[in-house]
Protein backbone atom coordinates (compact mmCIF):
# COMPACT_ATOMS: atom_id res chain seq x y z
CA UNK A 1 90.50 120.94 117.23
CA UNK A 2 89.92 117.37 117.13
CA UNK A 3 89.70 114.66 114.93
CA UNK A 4 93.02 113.34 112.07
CA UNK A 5 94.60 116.63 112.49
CA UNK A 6 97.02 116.33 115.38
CA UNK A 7 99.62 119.72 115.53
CA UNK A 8 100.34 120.84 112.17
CA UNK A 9 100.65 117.09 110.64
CA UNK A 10 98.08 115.17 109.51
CA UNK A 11 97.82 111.75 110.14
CA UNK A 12 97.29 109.02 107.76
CA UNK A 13 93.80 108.59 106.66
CA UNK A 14 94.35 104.84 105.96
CA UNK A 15 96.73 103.85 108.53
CA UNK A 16 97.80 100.47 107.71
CA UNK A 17 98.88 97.88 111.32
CA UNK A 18 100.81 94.88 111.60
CA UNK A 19 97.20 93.09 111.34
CA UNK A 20 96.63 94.15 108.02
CA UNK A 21 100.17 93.49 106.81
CA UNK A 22 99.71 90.19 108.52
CA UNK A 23 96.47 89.63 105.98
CA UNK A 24 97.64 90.67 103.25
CA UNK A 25 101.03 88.32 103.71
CA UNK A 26 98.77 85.25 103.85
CA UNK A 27 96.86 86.14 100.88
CA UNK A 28 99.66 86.56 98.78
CA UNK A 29 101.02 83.20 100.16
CA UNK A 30 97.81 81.97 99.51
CA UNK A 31 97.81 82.95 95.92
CA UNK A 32 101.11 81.53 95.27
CA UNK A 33 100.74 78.15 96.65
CA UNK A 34 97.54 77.77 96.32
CA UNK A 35 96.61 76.06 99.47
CA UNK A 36 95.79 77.23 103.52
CA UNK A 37 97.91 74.75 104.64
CA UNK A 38 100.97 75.93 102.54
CA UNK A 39 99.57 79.95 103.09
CA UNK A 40 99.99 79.22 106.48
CA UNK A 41 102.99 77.14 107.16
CA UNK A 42 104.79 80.05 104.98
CA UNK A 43 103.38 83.47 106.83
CA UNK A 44 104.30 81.26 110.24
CA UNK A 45 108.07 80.87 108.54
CA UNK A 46 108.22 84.30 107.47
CA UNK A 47 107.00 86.07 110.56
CA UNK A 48 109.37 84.03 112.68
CA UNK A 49 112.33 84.74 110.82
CA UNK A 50 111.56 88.29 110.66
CA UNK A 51 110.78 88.23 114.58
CA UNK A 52 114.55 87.23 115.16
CA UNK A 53 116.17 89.31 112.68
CA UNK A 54 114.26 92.16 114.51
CA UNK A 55 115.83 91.32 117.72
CA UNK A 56 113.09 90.10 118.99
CA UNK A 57 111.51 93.28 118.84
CA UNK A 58 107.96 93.81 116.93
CA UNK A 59 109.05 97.68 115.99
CA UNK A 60 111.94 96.89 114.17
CA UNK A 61 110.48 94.26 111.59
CA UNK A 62 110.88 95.33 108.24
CA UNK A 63 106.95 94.46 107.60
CA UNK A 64 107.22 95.64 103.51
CA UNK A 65 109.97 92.62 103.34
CA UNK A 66 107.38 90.34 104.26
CA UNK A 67 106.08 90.49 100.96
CA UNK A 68 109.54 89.96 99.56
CA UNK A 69 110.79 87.10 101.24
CA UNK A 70 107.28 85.74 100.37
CA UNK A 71 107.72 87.02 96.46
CA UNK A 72 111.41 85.28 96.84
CA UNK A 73 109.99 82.24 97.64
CA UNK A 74 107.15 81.50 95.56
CA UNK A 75 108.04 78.53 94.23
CA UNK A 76 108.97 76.62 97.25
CA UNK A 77 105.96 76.19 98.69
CA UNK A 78 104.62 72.72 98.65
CA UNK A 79 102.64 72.12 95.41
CA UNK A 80 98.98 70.27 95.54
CA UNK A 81 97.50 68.45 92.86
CA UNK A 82 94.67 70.22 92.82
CA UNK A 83 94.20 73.59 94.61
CA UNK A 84 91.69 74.66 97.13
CA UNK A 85 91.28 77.88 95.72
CA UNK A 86 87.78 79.15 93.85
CA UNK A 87 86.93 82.28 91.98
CA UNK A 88 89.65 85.25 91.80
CA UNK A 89 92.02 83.77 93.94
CA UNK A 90 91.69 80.34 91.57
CA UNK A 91 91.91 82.89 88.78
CA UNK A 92 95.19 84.64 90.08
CA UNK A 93 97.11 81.62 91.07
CA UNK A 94 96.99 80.69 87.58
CA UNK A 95 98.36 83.53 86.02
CA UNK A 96 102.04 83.49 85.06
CA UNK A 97 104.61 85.04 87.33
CA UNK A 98 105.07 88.17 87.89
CA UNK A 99 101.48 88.76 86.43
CA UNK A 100 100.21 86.58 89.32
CA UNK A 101 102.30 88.46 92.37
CA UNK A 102 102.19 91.70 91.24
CA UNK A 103 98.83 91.78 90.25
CA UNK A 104 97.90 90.31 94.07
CA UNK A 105 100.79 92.95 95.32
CA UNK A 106 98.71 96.03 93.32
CA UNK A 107 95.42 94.17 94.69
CA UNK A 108 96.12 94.17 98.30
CA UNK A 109 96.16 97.81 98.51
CA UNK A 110 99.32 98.05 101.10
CA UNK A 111 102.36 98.37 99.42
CA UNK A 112 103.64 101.31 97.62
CA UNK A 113 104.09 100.89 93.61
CA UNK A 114 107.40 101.61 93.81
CA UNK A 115 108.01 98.52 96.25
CA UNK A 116 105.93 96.18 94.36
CA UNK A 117 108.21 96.99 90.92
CA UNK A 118 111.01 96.31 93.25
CA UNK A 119 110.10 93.43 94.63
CA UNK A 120 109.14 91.64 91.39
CA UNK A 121 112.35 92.91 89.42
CA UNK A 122 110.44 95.24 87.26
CA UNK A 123 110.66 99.19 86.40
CA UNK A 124 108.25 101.10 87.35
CA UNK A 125 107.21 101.95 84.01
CA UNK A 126 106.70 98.60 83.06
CA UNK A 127 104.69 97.75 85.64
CA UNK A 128 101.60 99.14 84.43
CA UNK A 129 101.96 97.47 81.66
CA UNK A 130 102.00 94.18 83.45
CA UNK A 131 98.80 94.63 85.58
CA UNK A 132 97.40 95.63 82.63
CA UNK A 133 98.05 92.35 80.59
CA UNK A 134 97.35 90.60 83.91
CA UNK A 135 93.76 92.48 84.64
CA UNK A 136 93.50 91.25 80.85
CA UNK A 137 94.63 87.91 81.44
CA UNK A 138 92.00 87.72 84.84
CA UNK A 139 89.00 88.70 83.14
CA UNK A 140 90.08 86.28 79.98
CA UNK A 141 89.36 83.75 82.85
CA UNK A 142 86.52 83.80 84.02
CA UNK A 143 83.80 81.67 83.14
């Protein structure tokens, strides 16, 4: 037989790569700073450090911790007066943290819930609870 079943496990159906983590890294930093030039100067930090604390090796990076050195350093990233950003992305950088992280986290569509309460210091139980105020918060927004 051929096709996702390989043996007697099945493989994942949406397998996520280092591309897509990758993505979804810059679009958080994105969100957060609110600028490409400060999206990108951040994934480039990020990656690198995580490259050497790997060992130089691509297998070993921790690829979930991405998203919580980036989370860790939200408000370091250089501030604009005016951001590039237009329409949801606008929206979410304005929300209040952690509405505007973990509502981008839960967005993105890569991380497990229970990483994303982790990440932004919440319990799991309250998370709901806080992309619900932010979905809330989002659609209060638009124009």
């Amino acid at each position: 037989m051929s096709g996702p079943i390989e043996g007697d496990s099945i493989c994942p159906l949406n397998a996520v790569f280092a591309y897509d983590y990758i993505q979804a890294l810059y679009r958080l930093c994105l969100v957060q700073s609110g600028s490409d030039t400060a999206a990108e100067s951040a994934v480039h930090d990020i990656l690198s450090e995580a490259y050497k604390q790997s060992d130089h090796d691509l297998a070993n990076v921790d690829f979930n911790g991405l998203f919580r050195t980036a989370f860790q350093r939200r408000d370091s990233y250089a501030k604009i007066a005016e951001t590039e950003l237009t329409d949801w992305p606008r929206a979410l950088h304005f929300l209040p943290e952690p509405q505007r992280s973990t509502l981008t986290l839960f967005y993105l569509e890569i991380l497990p819930l229970s990483f994303i309460a982790e990440t932004v210091g919440s319990p799991i139980e309250q998370l709901a609870d806080t992309i619900r105020e932010a979905r809330s918060a989002l659609a209060g927004a638009r124009p």
